[in-house]
C-alpha atoms as a PDB file:
ATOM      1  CA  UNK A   1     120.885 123.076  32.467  1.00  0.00           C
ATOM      2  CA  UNK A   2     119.511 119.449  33.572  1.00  0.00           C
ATOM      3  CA  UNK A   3     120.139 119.701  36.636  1.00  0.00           C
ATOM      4  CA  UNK A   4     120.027 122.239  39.597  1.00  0.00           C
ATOM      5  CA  UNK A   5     118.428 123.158  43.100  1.00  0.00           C
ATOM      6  CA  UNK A   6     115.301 125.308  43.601  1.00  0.00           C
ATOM      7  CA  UNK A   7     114.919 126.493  47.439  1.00  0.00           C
ATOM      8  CA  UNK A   8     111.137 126.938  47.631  1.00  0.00           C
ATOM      9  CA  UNK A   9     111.601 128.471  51.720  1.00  0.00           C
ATOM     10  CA  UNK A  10     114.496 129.645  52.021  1.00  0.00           C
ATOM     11  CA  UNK A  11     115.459 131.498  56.242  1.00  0.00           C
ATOM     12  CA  UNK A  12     117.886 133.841  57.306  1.00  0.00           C
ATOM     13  CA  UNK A  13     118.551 133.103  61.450  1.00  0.00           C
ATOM     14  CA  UNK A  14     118.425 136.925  62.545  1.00  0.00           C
ATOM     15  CA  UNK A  15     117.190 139.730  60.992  1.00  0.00           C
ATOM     16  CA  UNK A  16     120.795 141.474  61.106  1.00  0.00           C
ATOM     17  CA  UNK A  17     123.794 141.556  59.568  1.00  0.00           C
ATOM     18  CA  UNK A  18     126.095 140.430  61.982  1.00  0.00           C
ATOM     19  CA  UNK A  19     124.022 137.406  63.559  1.00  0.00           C
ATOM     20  CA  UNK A  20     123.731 135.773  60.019  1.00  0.00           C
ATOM     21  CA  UNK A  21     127.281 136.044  58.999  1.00  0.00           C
ATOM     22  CA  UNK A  22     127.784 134.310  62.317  1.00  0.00           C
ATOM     23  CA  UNK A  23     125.579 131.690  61.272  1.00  0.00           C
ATOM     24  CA  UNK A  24     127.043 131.810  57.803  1.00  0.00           C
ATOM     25  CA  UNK A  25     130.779 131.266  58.878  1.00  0.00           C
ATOM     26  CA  UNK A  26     130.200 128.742  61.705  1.00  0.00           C
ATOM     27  CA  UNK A  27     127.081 126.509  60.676  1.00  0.00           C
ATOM     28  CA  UNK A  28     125.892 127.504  63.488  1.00  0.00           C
ATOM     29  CA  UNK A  29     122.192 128.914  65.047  1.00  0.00           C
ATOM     30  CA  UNK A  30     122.873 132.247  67.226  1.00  0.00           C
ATOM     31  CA  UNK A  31     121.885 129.709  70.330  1.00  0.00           C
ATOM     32  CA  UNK A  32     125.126 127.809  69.517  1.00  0.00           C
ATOM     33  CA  UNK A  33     127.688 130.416  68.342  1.00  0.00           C
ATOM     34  CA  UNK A  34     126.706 133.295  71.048  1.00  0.00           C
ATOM     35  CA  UNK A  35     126.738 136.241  68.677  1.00  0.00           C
ATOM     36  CA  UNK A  36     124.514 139.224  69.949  1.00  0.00           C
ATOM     37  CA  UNK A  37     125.920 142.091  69.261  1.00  0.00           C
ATOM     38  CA  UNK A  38     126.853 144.156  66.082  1.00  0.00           C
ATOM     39  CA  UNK A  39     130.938 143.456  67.822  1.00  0.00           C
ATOM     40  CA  UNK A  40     130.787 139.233  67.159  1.00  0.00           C
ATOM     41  CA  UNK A  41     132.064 137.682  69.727  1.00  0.00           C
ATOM     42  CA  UNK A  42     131.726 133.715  69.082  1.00  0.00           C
ATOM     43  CA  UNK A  43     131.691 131.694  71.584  1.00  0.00           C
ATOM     44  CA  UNK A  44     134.691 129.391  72.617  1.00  0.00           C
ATOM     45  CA  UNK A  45     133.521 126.246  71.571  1.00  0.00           C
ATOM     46  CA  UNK A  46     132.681 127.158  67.880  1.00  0.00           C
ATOM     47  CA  UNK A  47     135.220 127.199  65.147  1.00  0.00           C
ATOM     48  CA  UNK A  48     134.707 129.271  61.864  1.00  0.00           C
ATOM     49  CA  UNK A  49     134.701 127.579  58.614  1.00  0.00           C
ATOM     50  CA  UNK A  50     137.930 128.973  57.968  1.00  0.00           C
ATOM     51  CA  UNK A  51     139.449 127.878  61.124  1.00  0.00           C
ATOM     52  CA  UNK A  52     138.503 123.967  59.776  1.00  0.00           C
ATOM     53  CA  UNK A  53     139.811 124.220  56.600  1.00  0.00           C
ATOM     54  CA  UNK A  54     142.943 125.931  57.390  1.00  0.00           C
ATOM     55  CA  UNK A  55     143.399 123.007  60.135  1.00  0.00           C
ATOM     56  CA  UNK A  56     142.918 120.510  57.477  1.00  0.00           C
ATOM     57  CA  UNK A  57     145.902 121.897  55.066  1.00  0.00           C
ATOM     58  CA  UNK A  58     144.346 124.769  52.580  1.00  0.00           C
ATOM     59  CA  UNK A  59     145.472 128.420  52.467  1.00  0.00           C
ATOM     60  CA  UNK A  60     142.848 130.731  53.357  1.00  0.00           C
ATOM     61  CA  UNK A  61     141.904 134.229  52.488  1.00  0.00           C
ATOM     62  CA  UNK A  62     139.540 136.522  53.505  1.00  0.00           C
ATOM     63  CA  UNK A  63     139.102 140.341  51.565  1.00  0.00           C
ATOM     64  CA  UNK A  64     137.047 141.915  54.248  1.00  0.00           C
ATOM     65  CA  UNK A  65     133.980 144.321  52.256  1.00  0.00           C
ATOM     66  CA  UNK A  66     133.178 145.351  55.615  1.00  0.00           C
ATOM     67  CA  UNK A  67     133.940 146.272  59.367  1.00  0.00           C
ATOM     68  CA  UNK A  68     131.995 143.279  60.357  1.00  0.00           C
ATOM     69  CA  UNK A  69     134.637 140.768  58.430  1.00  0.00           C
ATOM     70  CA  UNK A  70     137.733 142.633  59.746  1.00  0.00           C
ATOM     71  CA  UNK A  71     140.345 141.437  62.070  1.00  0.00           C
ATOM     72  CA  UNK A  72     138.859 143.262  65.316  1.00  0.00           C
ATOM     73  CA  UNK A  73     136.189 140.848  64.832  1.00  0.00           C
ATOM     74  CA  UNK A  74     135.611 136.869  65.721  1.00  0.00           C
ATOM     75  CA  UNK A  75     134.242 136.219  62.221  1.00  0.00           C
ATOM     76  CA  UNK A  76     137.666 136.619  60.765  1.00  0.00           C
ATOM     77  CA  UNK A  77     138.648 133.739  62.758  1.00  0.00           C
ATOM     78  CA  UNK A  78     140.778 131.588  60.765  1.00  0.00           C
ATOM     79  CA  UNK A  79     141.815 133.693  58.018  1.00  0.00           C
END
């Protein structure tokens, strides 16, 4: 392979679970999106990832491994 990208320090934002998939699905630090608690609740004024591309025309899908990524939750926002 000629070409690629090495991450030499790579940081999670929380040490848990549900804060970093936060992060992960929003782009967002936990200052930003609000998540806290191991029930997301992200705040108002932060979209999902899949809330942005479904707004800009693709179909969206989301196979939740987890309670985390399931509909009772914010972080399926968009899917």
């Amino acid at each position: 392979m000629d070409e690629g990208v090495v991450f030499r320090n790579a940081y999670c934002q929380a040490p848990n679970t549900w804060i970093s998939l936060a992060c992960l699905f929003t782009g967002c630090n936990p200052y930003r999106h609000g998540v806290r608690t191991p029930l997301p609740k992200i705040s108002d004024n932060v979209r999902t990832m899949a809330e942005v591309f479904r707004e800009a025309g693709y179909t969206i899908f989301g196979l939740p491994a987890m309670s985390l990524l399931s509909k009772e939750t914010d972080l399926y926002e968009g899917f």
